[in-house]
C-alpha atoms as a PDB file:
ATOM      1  CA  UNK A   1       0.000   0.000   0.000  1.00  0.00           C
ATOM      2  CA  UNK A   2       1.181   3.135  -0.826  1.00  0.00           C
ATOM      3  CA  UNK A   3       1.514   6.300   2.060  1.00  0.00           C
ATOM      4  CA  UNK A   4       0.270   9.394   1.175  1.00  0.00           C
ATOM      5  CA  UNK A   5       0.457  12.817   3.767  1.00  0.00           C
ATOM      6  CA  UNK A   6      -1.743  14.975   3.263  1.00  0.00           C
ATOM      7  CA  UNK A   7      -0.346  18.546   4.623  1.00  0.00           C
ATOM      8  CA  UNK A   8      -3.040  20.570   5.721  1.00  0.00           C
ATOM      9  CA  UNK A   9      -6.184  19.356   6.888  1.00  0.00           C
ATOM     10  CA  UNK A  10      -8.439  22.039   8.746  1.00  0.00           C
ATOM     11  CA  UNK A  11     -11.901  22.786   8.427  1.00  0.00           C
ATOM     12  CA  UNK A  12     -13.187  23.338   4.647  1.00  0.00           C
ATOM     13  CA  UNK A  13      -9.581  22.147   3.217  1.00  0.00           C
ATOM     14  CA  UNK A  14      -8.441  21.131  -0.232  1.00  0.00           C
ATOM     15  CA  UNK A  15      -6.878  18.577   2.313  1.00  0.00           C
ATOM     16  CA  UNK A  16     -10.090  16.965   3.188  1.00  0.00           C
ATOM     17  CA  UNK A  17     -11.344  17.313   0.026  1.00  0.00           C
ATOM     18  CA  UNK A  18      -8.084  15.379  -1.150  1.00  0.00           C
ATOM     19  CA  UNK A  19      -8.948  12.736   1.635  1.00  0.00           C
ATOM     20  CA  UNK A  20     -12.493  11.769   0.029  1.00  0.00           C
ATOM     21  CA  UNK A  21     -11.075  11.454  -3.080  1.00  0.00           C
ATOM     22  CA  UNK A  22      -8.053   9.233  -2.116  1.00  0.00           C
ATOM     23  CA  UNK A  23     -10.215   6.965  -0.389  1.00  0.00           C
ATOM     24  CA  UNK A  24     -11.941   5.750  -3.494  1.00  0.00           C
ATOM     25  CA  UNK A  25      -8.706   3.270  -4.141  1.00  0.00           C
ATOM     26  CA  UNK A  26      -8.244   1.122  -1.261  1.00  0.00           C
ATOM     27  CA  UNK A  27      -4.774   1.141  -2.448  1.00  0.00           C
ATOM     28  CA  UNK A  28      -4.027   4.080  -0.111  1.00  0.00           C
ATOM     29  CA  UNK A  29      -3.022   4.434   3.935  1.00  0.00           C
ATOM     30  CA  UNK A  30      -3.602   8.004   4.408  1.00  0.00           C
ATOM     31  CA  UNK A  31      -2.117  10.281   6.809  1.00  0.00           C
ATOM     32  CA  UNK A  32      -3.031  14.117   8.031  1.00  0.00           C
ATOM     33  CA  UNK A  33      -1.294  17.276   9.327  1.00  0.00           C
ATOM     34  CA  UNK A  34      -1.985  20.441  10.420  1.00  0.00           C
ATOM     35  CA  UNK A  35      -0.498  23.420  12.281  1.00  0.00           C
ATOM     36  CA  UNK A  36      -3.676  24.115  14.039  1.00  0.00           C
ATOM     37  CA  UNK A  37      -4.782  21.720  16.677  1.00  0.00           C
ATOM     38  CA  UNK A  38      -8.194  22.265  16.737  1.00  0.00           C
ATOM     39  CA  UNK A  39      -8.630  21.514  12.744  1.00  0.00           C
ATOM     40  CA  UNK A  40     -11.378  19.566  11.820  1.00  0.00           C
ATOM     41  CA  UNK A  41      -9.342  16.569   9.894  1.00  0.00           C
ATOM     42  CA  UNK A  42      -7.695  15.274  13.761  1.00  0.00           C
ATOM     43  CA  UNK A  43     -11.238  13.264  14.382  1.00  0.00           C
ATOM     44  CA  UNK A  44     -11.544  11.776  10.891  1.00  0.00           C
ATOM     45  CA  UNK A  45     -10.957   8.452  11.915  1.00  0.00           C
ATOM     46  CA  UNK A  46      -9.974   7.761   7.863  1.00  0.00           C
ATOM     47  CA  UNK A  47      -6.515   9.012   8.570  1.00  0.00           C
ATOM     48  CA  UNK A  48      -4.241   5.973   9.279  1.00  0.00           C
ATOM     49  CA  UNK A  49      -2.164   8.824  11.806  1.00  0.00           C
ATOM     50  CA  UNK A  50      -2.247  12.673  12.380  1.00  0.00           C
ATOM     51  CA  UNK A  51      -0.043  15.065  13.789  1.00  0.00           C
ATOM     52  CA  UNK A  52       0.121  19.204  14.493  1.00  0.00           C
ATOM     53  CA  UNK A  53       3.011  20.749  13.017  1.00  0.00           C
ATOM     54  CA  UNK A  54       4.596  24.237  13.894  1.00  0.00           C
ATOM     55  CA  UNK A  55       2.922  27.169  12.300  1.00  0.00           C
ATOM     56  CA  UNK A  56       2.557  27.208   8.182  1.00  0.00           C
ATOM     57  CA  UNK A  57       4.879  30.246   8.987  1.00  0.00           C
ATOM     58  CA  UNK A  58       6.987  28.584  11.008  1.00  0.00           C
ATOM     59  CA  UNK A  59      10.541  27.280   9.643  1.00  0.00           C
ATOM     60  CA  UNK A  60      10.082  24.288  11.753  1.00  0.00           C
ATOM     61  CA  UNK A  61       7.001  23.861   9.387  1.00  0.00           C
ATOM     62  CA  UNK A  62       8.608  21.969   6.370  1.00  0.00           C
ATOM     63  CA  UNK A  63      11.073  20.046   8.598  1.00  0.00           C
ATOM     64  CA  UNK A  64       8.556  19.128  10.929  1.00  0.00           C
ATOM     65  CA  UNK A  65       6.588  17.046   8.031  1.00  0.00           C
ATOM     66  CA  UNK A  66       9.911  15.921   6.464  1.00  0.00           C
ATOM     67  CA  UNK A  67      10.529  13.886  10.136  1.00  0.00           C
ATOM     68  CA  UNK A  68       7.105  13.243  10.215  1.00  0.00           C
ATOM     69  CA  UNK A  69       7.523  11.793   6.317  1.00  0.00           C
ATOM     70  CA  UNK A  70      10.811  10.218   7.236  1.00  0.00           C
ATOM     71  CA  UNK A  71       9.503   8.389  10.461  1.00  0.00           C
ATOM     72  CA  UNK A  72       6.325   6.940   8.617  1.00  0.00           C
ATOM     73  CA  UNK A  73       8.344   5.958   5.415  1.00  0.00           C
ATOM     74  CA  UNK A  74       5.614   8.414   3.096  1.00  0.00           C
ATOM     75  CA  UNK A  75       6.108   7.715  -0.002  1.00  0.00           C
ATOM     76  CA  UNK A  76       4.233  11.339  -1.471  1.00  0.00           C
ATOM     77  CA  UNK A  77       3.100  14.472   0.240  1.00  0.00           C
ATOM     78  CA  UNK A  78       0.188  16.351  -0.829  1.00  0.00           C
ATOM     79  CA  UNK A  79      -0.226  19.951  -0.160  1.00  0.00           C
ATOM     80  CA  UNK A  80      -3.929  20.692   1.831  1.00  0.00           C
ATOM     81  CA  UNK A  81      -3.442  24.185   1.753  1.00  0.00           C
ATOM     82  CA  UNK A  82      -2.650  27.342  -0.554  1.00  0.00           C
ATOM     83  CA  UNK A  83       0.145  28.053   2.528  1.00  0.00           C
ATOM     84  CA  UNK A  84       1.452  24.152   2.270  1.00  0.00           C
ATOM     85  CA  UNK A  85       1.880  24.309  -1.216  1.00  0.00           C
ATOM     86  CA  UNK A  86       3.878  27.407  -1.311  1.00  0.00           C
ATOM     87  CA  UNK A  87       6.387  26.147   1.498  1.00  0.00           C
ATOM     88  CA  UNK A  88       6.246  22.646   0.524  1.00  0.00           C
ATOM     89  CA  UNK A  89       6.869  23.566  -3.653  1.00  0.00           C
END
């Protein structure tokens, strides 16, 4: 099975929008980050693990889901955000 992060999941995200989609192919263990603790995607029990990162602003940001990438052996990261994908690309 392939892993797939998906960077940014709050409330009303392109992240959980992603996360609908990619669970049309069972093919798929799915995981979810955000900076914000409180965002919406941390009880959708379809995420196979979540985690908060630092801020979006936050240089810790990108490292933070590198580890987090590294650790979990994820194969692709999606951006969830407008803010991901402009640190991430």
């Amino acid at each position: 099975m392939k892993k797939i992060l998906i960077a940014g999941i709050g409330n009303g995200s392109l992240g959980l929008e992603l996360l609908k989609c990619l669970l049309i192919d069972t093919e798929y263990l799915i995981y979810g980050t955000d900076s914000n603790p409180n965002a919406s995607g941390f009880w959708n029990k379809s995420f196979k693990k979540t985690f908060v990162t630092g801020s979006g602003n936050n240089s810790e940001y990108l490292n933070d889901i590198l580890e987090f990438a590294k650790t979990e052996k994820i194969e692709f990261v999606v951006p969830g955000s407008e803010v991901t994908n402009k640190i991430i690309t």
